[in-house]
Protein backbone atom coordinates (compact mmCIF):
# COMPACT_ATOMS: atom_id res chain seq x y z
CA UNK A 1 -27.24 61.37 55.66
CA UNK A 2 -30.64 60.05 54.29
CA UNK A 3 -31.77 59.96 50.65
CA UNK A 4 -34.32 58.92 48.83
CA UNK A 5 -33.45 56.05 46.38
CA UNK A 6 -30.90 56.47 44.38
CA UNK A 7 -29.22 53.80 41.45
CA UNK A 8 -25.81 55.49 40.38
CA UNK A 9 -23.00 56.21 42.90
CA UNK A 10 -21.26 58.15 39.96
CA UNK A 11 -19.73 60.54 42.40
CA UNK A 12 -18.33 58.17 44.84
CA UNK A 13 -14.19 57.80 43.86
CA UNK A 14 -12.34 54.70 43.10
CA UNK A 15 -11.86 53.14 46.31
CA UNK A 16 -14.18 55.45 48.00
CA UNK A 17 -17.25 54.62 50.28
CA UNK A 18 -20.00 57.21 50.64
CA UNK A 19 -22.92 56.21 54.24
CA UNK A 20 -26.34 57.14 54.60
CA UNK A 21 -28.83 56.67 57.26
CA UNK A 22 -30.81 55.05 54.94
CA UNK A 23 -32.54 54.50 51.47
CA UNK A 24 -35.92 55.49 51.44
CA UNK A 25 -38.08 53.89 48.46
CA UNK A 26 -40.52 56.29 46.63
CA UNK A 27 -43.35 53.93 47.64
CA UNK A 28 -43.13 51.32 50.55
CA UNK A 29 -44.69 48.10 50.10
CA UNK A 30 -47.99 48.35 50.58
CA UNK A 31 -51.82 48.73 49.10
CA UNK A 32 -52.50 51.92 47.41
CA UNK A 33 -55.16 53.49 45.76
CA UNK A 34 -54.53 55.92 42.77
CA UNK A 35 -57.78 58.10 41.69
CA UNK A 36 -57.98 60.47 38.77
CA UNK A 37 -60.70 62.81 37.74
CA UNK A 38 -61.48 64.43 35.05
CA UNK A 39 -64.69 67.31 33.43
CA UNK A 40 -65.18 68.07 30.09
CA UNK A 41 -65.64 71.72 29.77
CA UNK A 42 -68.55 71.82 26.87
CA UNK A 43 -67.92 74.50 24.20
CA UNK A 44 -72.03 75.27 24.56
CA UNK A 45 -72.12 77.09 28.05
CA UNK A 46 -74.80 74.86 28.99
CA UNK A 47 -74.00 74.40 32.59
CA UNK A 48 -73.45 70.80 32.72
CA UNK A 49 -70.10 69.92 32.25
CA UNK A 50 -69.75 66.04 32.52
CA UNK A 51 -67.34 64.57 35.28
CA UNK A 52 -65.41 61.57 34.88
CA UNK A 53 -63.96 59.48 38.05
CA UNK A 54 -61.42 56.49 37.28
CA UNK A 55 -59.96 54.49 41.10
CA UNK A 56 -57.18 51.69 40.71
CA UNK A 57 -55.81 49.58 43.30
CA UNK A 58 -51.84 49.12 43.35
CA UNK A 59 -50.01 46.93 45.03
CA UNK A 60 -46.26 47.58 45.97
CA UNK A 61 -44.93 44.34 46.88
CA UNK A 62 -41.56 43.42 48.12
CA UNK A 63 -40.09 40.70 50.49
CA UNK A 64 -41.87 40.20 53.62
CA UNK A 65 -41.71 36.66 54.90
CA UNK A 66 -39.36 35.56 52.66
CA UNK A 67 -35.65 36.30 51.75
CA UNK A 68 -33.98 34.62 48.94
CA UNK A 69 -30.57 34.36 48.75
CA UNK A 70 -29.37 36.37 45.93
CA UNK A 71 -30.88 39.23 48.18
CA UNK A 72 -28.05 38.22 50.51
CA UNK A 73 -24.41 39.55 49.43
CA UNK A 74 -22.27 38.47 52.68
CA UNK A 75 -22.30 37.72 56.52
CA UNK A 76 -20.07 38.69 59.38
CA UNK A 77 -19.08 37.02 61.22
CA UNK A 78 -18.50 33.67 58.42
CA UNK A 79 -21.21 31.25 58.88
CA UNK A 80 -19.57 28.16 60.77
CA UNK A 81 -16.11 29.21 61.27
CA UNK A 82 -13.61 29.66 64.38
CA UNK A 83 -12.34 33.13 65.01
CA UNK A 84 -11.28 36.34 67.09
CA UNK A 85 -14.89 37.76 66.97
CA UNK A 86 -15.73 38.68 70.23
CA UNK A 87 -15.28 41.94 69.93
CA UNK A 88 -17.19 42.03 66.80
CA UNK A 89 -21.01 43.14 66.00
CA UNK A 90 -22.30 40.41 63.46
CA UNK A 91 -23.89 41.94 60.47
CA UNK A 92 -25.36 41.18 57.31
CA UNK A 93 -24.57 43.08 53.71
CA UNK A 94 -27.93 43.00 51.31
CA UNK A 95 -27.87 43.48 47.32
CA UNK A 96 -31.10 45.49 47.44
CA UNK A 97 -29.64 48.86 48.97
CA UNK A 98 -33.05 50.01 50.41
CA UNK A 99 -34.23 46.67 51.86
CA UNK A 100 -34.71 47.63 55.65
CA UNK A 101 -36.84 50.27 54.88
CA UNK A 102 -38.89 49.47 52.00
CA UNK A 103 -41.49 48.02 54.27
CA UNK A 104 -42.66 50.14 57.27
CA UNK A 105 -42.41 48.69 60.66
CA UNK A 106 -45.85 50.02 61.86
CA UNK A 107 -48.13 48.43 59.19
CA UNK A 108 -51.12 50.93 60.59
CA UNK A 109 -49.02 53.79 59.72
CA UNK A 110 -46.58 53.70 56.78
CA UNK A 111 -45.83 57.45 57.39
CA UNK A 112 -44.74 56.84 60.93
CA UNK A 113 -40.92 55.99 61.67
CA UNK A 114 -39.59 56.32 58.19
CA UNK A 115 -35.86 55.90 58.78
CA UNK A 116 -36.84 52.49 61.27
CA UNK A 117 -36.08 49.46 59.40
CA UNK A 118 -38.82 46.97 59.88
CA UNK A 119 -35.90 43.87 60.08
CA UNK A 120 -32.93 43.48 62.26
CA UNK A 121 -30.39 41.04 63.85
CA UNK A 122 -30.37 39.67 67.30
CA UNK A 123 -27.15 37.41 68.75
CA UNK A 124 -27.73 34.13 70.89
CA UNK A 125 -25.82 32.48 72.75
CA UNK A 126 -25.60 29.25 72.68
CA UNK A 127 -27.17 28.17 76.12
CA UNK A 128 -29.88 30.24 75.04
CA UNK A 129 -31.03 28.47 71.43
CA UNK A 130 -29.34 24.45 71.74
CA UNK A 131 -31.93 21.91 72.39
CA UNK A 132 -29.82 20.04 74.93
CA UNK A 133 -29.78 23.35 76.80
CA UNK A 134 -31.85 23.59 80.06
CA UNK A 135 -31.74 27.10 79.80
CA UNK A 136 -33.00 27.89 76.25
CA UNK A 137 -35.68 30.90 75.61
CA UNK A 138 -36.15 30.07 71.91
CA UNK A 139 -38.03 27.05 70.03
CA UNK A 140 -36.48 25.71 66.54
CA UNK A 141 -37.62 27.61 63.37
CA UNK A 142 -41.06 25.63 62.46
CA UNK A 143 -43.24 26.55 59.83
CA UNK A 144 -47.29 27.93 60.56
CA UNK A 145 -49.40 29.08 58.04
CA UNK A 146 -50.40 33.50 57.87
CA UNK A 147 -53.49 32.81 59.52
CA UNK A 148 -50.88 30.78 62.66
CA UNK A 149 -48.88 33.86 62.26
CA UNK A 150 -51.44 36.63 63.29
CA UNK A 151 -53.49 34.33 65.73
CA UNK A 152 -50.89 31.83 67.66
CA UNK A 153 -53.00 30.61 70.58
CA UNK A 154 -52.97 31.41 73.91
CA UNK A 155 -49.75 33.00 75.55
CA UNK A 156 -47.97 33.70 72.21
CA UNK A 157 -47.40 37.42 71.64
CA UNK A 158 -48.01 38.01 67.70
CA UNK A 159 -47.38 40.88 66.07
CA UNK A 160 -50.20 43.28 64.86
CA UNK A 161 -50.07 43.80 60.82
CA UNK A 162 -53.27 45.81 61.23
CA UNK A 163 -57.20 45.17 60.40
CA UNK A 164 -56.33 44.42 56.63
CA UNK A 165 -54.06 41.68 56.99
CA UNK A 166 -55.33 38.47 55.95
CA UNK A 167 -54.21 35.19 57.16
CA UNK A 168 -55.31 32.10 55.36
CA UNK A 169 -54.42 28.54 55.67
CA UNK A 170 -52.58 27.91 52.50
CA UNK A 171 -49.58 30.84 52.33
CA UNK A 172 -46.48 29.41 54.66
CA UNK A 173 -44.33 31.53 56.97
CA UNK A 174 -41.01 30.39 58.66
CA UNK A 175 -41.25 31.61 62.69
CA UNK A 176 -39.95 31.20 66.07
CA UNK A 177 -41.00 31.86 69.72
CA UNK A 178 -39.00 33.48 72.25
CA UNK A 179 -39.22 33.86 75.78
CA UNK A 180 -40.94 37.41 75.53
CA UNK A 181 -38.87 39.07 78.81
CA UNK A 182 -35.64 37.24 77.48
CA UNK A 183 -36.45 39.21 73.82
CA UNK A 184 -37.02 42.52 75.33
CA UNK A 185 -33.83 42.13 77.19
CA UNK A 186 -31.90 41.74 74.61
CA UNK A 187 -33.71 43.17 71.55
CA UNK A 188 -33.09 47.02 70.65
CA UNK A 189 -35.35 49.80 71.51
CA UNK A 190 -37.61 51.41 68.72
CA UNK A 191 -35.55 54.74 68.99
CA UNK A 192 -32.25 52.48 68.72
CA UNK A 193 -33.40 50.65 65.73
CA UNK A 194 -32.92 52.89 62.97
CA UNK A 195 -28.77 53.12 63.89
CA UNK A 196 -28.64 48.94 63.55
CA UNK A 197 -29.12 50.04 59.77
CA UNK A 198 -27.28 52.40 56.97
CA UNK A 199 -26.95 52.01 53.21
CA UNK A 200 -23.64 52.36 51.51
CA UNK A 201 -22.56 53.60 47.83
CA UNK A 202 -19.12 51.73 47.08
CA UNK A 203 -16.86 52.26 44.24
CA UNK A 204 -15.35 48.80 44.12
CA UNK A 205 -12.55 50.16 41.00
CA UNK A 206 -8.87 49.66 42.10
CA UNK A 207 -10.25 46.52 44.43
CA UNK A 208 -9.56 42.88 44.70
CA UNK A 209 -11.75 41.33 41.77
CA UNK A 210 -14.64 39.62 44.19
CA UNK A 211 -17.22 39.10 40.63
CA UNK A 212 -18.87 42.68 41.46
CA UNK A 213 -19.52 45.70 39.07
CA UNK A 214 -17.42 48.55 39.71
CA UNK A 215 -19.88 50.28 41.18
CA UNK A 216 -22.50 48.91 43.61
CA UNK A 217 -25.19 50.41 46.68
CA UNK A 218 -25.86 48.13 49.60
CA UNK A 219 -27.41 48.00 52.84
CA UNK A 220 -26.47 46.85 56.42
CA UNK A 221 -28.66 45.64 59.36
CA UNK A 222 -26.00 45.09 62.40
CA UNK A 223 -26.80 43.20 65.98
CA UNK A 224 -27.22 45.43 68.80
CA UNK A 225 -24.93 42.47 70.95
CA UNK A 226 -21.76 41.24 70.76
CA UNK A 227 -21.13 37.66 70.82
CA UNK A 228 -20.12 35.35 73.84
CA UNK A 229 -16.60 34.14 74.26
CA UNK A 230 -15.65 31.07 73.65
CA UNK A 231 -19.12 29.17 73.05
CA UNK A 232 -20.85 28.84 69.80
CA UNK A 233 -23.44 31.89 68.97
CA UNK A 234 -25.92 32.35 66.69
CA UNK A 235 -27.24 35.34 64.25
CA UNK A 236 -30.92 35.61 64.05
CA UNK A 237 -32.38 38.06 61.39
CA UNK A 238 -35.97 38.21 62.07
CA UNK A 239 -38.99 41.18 60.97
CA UNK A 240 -39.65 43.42 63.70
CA UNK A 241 -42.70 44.80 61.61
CA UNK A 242 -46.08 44.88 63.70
CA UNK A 243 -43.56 44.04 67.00
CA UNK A 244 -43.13 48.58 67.36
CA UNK A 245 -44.78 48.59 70.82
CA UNK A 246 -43.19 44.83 71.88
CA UNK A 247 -39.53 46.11 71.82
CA UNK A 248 -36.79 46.74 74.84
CA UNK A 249 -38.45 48.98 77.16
CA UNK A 250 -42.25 48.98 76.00
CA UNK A 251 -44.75 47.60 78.08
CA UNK A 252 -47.22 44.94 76.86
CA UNK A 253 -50.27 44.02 78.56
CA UNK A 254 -51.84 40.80 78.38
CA UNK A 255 -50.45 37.00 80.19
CA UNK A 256 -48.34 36.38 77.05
CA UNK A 257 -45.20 34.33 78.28
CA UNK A 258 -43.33 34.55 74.61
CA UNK A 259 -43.38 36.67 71.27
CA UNK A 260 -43.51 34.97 67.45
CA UNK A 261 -41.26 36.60 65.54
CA UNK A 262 -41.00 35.99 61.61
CA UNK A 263 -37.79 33.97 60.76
CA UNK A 264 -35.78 35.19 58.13
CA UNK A 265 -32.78 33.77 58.17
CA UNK A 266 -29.91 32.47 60.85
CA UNK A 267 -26.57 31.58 61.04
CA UNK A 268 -24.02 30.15 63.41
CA UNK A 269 -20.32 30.84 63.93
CA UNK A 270 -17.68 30.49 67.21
CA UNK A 271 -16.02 33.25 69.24
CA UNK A 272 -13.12 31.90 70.55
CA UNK A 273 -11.91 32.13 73.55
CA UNK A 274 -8.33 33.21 72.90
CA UNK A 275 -7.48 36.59 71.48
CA UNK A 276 -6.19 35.01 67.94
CA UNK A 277 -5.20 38.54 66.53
CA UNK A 278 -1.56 38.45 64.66
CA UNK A 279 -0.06 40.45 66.97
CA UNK A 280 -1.21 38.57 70.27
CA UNK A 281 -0.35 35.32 68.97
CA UNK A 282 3.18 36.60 68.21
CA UNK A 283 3.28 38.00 71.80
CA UNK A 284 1.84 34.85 73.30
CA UNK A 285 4.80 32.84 71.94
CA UNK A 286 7.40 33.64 74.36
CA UNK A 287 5.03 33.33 77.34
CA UNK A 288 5.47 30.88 79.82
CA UNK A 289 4.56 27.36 78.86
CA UNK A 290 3.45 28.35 75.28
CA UNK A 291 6.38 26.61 73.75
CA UNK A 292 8.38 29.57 72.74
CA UNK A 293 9.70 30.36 69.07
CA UNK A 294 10.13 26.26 68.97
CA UNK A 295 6.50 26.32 67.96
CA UNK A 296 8.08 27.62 64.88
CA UNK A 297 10.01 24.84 63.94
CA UNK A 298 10.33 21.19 63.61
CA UNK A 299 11.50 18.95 66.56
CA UNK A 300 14.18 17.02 65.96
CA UNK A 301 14.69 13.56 66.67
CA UNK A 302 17.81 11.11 67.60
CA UNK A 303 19.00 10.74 64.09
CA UNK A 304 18.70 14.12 63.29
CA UNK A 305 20.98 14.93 66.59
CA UNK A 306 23.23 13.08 65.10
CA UNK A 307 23.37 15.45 62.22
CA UNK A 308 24.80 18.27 62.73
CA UNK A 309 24.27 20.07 59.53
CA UNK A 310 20.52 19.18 59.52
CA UNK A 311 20.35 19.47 63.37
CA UNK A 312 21.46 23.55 62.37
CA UNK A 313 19.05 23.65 59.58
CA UNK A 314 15.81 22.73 61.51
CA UNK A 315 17.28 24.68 64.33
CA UNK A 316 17.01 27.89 62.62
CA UNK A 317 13.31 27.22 60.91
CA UNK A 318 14.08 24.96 57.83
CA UNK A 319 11.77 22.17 56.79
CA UNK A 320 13.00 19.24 54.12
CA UNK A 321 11.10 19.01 50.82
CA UNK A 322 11.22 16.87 47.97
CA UNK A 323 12.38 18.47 45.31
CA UNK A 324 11.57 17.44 41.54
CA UNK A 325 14.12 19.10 39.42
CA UNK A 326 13.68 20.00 35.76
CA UNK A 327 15.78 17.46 34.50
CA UNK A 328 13.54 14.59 35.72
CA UNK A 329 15.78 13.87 39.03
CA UNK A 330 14.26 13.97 42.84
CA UNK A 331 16.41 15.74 45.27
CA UNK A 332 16.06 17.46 49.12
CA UNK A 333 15.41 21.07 49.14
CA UNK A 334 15.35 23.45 52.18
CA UNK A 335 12.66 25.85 52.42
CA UNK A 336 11.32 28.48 55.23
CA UNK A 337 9.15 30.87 56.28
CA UNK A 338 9.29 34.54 57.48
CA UNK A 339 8.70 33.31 60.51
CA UNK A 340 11.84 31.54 62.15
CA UNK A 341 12.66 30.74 65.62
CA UNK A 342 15.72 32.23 65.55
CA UNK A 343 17.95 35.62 64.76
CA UNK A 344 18.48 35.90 61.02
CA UNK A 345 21.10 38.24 59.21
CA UNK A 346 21.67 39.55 55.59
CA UNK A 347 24.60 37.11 54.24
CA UNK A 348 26.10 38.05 50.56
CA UNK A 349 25.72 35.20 48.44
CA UNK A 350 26.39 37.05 45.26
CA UNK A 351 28.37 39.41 42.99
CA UNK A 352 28.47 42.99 44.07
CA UNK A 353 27.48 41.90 47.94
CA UNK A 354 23.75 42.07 46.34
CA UNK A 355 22.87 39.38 49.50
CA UNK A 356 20.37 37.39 49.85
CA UNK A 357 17.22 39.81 49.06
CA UNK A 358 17.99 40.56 45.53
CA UNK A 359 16.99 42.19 43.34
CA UNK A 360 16.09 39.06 41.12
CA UNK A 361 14.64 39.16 37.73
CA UNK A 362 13.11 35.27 38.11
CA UNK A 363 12.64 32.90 40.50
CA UNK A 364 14.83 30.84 39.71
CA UNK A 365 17.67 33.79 40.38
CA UNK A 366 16.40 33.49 44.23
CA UNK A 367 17.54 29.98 44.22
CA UNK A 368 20.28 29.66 46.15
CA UNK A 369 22.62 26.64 46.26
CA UNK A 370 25.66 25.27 49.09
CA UNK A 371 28.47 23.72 47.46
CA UNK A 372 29.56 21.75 50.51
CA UNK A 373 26.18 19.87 51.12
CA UNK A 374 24.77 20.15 47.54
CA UNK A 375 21.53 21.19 48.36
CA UNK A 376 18.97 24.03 47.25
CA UNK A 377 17.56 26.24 49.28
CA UNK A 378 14.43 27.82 47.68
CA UNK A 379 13.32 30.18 50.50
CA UNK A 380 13.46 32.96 48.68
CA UNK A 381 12.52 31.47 45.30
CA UNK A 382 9.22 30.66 46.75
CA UNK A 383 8.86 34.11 48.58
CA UNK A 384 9.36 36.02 45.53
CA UNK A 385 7.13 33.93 43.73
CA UNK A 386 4.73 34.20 45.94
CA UNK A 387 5.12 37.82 46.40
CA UNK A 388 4.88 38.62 42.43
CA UNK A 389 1.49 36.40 42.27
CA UNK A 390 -0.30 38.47 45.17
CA UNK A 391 1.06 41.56 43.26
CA UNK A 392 -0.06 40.34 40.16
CA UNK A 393 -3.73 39.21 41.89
CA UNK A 394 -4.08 43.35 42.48
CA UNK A 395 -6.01 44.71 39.56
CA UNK A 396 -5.07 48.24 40.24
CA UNK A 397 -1.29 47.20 40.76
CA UNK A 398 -1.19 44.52 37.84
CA UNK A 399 -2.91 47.51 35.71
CA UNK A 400 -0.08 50.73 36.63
CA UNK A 401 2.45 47.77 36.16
CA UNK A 402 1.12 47.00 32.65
CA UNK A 403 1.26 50.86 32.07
CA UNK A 404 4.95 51.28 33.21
CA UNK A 405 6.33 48.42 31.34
CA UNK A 406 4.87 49.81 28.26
CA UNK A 407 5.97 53.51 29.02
CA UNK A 408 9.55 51.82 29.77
CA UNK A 409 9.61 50.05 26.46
CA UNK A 410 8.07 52.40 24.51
CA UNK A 411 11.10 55.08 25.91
CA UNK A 412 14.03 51.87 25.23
CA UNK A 413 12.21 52.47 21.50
CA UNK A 414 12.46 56.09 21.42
CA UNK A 415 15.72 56.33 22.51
CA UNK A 416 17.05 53.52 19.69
CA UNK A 417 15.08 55.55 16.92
CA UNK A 418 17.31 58.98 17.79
CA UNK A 419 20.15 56.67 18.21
CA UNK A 420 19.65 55.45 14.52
CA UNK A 421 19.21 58.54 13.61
CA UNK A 422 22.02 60.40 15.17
CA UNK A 423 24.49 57.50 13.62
CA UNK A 424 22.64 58.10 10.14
CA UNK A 425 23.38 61.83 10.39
CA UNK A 426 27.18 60.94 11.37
CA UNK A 427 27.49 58.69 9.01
CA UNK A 428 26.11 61.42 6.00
CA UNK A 429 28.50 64.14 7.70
CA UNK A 430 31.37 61.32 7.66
CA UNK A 431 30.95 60.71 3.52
CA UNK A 432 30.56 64.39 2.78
CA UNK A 433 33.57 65.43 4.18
CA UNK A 434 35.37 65.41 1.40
CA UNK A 435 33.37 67.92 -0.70
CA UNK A 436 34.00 70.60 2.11
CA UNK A 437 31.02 69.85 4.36
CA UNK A 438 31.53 71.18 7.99
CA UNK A 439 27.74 70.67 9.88
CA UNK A 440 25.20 68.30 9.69
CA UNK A 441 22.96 70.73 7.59
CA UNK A 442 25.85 70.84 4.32
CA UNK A 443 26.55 66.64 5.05
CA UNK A 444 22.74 66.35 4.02
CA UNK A 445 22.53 68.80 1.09
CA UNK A 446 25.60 67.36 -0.67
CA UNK A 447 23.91 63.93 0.27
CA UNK A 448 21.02 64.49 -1.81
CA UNK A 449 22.74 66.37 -4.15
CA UNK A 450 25.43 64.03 -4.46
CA UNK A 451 24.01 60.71 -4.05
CA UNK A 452 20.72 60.90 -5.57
CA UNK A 453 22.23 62.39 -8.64
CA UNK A 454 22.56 58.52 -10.17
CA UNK A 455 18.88 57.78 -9.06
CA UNK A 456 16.83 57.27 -12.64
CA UNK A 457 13.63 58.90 -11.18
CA UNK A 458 10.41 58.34 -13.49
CA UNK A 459 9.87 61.47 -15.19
CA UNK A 460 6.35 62.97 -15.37
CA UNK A 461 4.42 63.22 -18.03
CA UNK A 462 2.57 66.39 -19.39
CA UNK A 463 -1.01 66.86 -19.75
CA UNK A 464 -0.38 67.01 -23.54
CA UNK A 465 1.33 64.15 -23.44
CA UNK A 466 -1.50 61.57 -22.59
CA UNK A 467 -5.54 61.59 -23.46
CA UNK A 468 -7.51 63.35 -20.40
CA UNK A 469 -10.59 61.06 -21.60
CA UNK A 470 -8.37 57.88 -20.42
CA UNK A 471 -7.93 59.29 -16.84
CA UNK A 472 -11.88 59.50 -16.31
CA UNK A 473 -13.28 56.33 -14.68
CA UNK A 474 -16.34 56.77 -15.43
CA UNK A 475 -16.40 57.34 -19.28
CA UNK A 476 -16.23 54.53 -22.10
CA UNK A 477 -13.43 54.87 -24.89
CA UNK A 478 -14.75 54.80 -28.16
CA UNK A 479 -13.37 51.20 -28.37
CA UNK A 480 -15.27 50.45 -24.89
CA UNK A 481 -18.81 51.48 -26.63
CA UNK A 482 -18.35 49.61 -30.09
CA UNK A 483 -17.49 46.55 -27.92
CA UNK A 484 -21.11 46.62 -25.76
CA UNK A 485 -22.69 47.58 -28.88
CA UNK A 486 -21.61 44.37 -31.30
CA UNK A 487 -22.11 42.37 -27.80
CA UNK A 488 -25.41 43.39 -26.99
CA UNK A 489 -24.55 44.55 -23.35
CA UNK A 490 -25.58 46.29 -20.29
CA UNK A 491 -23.90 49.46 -20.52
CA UNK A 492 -24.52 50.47 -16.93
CA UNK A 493 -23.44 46.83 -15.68
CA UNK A 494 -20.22 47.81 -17.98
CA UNK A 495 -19.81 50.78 -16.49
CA UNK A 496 -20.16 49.67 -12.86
CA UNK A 497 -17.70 46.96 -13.58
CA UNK A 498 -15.19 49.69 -15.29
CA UNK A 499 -15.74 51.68 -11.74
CA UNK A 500 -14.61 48.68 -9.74
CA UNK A 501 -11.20 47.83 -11.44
């Protein structure tokens, strides 16, 4: 759905994510012209009422040629890295939440195509934008001045930001040329454009902490191509504003061999070649000449054949580590994985045949230790350590685990209280049997009948027994006045000091 701007996703849930088509500003960037009029209606029906005109020029301004980076809030795929993304549309995630549409893409008509964002995202390959390559159809980002931009010389497609535009010689703009059929072969059609770009209202609560609010509105531009296997590719985010009528499928007239194109901002990553999902990779392990479930494991050399209790333990996944125990000494520890190369089972290494997967209360519990070889193995030592500090790393988790423990503690407290008081009460029933008490109800009467008898309790005094003027804080005793009178005092500092005490 579209909507015009908005700055509170209140009514997204925790967790939730709300889409729409797109943001759309109350004003896009641009000049405008804001007139007011006003007549004074004279009181004197004279006939000539006096007019008064007032016209201001505004200017809505917003990026254009320029991104900065705290616009940016992430990239997909990660810029430089290695991974399973051919399958994958790169896109890029923007702070401002109406960004691809607060500047129209036809600067003639800012009415015209308001849900088209006036950016997007192309994907090279990288035959198509290396130097070395003999086949490339883009030149390196280079840097032209406005008036460059709007006029590049002869065979250079620019695009058309309308009559009012102004290029000079002294504002700077980052560009590249493409190879213009090359662009509209791979570039998006004008109809196509405004589906390469949604906003999104996210309620980030109950989330991995990533240093954002809890709430938060972004927008999306995504490439309309996926990336090439297994070579190097690059995402291009360039303005499409003024370039309407020089998109895929639009015919342009003229002997113009490439299109500028304002540079915005680029990034390269790798698609590899092999499928590196989880599960493939598991799969691809047993497959012929992939090594098998030995991948898994160390190999073992001529001294460790020789060993036949080692020999087992690297066998079945284990890895030797130095060990630095608390009490200062260095020893050899086993440790593994969840991943071994070969058929585990559940082996009781405790009281009550608990076996090996708990439950522990520590770490240290997990430790488990063979008698015959005098070693450690802290396999599942490390896993549940590691396992309680990925919990822990959970806000929402960490946060109903916080609540629990103090539900838990405050019911051990609860349930201690009636204990104390149910052995109280026994223990009152207990000393009044003797005086004929047969329920809980007599055992406390004849308590505090009985045993408070002794108590010397103050006794109160009457009203006639003590002056009322002595209770009053705020009144001097006769005493109290003949004192500030022989001393010559304040008698409202006196009293103020009386109030205090």
């Amino acid at each position: 759905m579209s909507n015009s701007i908005i700055t509170n996703p209140g009514t997204v849930g925790a967790g939730d994510i709300q889409f729409f088509d797109s943001i759309q500003p109350p004003l896009k960037t641009d000049e405008y012209t804001l007139t007011a009029k006003q007549t004074i209606q004279n009181v004197v029906d004279s006939g000539d009422d006096p007019e008064y005109d007032a016209t201001k020029k505004l200017i809505i301004d917003g990026p254009r040629f320029v991104l900065k980076p705290n616009n940016i809030h992430s990239l997909f795929p990660p810029a430089n890295q290695e991974g399973n993304y051919a399958n994958f549309l790169p896109n890029i995630v923007f702070n401002d939440f109406s960004l691809p549409w607060s500047r129209a893409i036809n600067p003639t008509d800012t009415t015209q195509d308001e849900d088209t964002p006036w950016m997007g995202l192309l994907t090279l390959y990288e035959a198509e934008y290396l130097e070395t390559s003999s086949t490339r159809k883009i030149s390196t980002p280079h840097t032209v001045t406005t008036g460059q931009l709007v006029n590049p010389g002869d065979g250079i497609l620019p695009p058309d930001l309308g009559n009012d535009f102004e290029g000079n010689d002294t504002d700077k703009v980052t560009v590249v040329d493409i190879d213009l059929k090359y662009f509209q072969a791979i570039a998006p059609k004008l109809e196509e454009l405004k589906y390469l770009s949604h906003a999104r209202a996210v309620n980030t609560d109950g989330k991995v902490i990533l240093n954002m609010d809890a709430d938060g509105c972004f927008s999306l531009c995504i490439a309309n191509r996926v990336p090439g296997t297994g070579q190097r590719n690059m995402a291009l985010l360039v303005s499409f504003e003024g370039h309407q009528n020089h998109l895929n499928g639009a015919g342009t007239t003229g002997s113009y061999t490439k299109i500028r194109l304002v540079h915005l901002g680029s990034w390269e990553f790798t698609a590899a070649k092999f499928d590196r999902e989880f599960l493939n990779m598991m799969e691809a392990l047993c497959q012929p000449g992939n090594g098998g479930t030995s991948l898994i494991q160390l190999s073992i050399d001529k001294a460790t054949e020789q060993n036949a209790m080692a020999k087992e333990a690297l066998d079945i996944g284990y890895v030797a580590l130095q060990n630095q125990m608390r009490v200062g000494e260095n020893a050899t520890s086993w440790y593994r994985g969840p991943l071994v190369p070969s058929p585990t089972k559940r082996e009781s290494s405790q009281l009550r045949d608990n076996g090996n997967y708990g439950p522990y209360i520590y770490s240290d519990h997990a430790m488990h230790y063979d008698p015959d070889t005098g070693i450690f193995n802290h396999a599942y030592s490390a896993a549940w350590q590691i396992g309680r500090l990925l919990a822990l790393s959970d806000a929402s988790f960490a946060q109903g685990m916080f609540n629990w423990r103090a539900d838990y503690l405050r019911s051990i407290v609860n349930q201690v209280k009636q204990k104390n008081t149910l052995a109280a009460a026994a223990s009152i029933q207990a000393d009044g049997e003797g005086v004929g008490s047969v329920n809980l109800h007599s055992a406390t009467r004849s308590f505090f009948t009985d045993a408070f008898q002794k108590v010397a309790w103050d006794k109160l005094k009457s009203r006639k027994q003590k002056m009322l003027i002595d209770q009053l804080p705020a009144v001097f005793t006769e005493a109290e006045k003949k004192a500030i009178e022989e001393n010559d005092e304040d008698p409202l500092l006196k009293l103020h000091q009386k109030n205090k005490q």
